[in-house]
Protein backbone atom coordinates (compact mmCIF):
# COMPACT_ATOMS: atom_id res chain seq x y z
CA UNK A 1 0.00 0.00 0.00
CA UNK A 2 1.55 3.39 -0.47
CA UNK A 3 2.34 6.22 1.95
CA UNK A 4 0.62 8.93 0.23
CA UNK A 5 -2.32 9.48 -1.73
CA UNK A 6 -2.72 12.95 -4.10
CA UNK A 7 -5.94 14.40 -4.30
CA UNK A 8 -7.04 17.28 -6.84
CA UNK A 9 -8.69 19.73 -4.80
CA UNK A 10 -11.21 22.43 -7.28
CA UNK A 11 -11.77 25.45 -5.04
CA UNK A 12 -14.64 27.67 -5.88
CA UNK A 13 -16.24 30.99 -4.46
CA UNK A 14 -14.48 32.13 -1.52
CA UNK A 15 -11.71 29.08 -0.97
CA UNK A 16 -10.55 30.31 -4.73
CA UNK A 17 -10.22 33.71 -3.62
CA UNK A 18 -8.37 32.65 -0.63
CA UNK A 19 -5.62 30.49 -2.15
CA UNK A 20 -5.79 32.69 -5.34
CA UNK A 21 -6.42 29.74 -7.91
CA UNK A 22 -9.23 27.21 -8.66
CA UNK A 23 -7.23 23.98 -8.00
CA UNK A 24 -4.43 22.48 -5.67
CA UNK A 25 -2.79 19.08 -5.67
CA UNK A 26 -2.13 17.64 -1.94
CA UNK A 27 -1.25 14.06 -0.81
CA UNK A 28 -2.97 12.48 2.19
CA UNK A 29 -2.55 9.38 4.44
CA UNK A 30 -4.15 6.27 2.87
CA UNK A 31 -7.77 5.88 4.57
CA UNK A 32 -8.00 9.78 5.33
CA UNK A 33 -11.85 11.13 5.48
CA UNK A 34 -12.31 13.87 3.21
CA UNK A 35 -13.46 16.52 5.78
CA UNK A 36 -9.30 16.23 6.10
CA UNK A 37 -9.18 18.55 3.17
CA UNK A 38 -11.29 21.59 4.40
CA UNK A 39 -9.19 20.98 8.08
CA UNK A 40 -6.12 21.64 5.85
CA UNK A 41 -8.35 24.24 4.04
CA UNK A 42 -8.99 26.08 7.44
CA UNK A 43 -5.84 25.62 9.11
CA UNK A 44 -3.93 27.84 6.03
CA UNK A 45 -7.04 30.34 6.15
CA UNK A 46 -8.00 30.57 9.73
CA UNK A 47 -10.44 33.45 8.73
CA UNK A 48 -12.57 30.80 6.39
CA UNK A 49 -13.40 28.84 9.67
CA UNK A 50 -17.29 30.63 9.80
CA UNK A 51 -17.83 28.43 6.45
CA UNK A 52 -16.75 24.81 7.90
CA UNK A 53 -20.39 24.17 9.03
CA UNK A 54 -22.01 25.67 5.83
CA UNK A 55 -19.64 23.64 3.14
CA UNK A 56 -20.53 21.16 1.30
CA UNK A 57 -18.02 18.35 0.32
CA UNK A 58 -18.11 16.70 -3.09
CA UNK A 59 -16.15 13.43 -4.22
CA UNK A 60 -15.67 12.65 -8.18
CA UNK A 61 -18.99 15.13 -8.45
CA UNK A 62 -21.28 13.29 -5.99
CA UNK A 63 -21.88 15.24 -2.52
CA UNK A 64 -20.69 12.75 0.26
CA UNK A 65 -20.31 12.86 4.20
CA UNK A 66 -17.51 13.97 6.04
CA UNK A 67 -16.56 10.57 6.64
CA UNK A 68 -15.70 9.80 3.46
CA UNK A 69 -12.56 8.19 2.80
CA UNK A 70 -10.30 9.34 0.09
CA UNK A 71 -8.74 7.27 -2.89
CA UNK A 72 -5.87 8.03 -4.93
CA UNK A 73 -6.64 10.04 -7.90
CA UNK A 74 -9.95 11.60 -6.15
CA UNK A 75 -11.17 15.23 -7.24
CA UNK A 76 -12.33 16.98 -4.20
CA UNK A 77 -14.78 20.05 -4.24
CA UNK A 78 -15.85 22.53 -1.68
CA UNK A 79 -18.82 23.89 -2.08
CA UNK A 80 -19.48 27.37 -0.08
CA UNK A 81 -23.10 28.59 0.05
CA UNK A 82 -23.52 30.96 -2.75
CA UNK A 83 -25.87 33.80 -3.12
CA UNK A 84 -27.65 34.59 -6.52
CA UNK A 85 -28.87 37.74 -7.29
């Protein structure tokens, strides 16, 4: 089994405007949940932590729980709540 496993992380609304692009690459722990990502999220960007309840997390575009556990190769997305207008 390997080490690491690398994750492709799209960023949209306000987690794109933090890290200034729409995508980042990270490796994980084999067997790590995917709520891992937005605790990596909020740990660079302390200020995002008011959106950690409101987020929703998205596997190979299907919306799963926090639980989830990541695979090599997975494309993550967090979803913000957006406002139309």
């Amino acid at each position: 089994m390997a080490d690491q496993i690398t994750v492709t992380v799209k960023l949209f609304a306000i987690y794109q405007e933090a890290y200034g692009q729409p995508e980042l690459q990270w490796s994980f722990p084999p067997q790590t949940p995917v709520s891992a990502v937005l605790d990596r999220v909020l740990a660079d960007h302390p200020t995002l932590d008011p959106w950690r309840d409101r987020t929703r997390l998205g596997v190979n575009l299907k919306f799963v729980s926090a639980d989830t556990r990541l695979q090599d190769g997975d494309e993550v997305v967090l979803i913000p709540p957006v406002s139309g207008g």
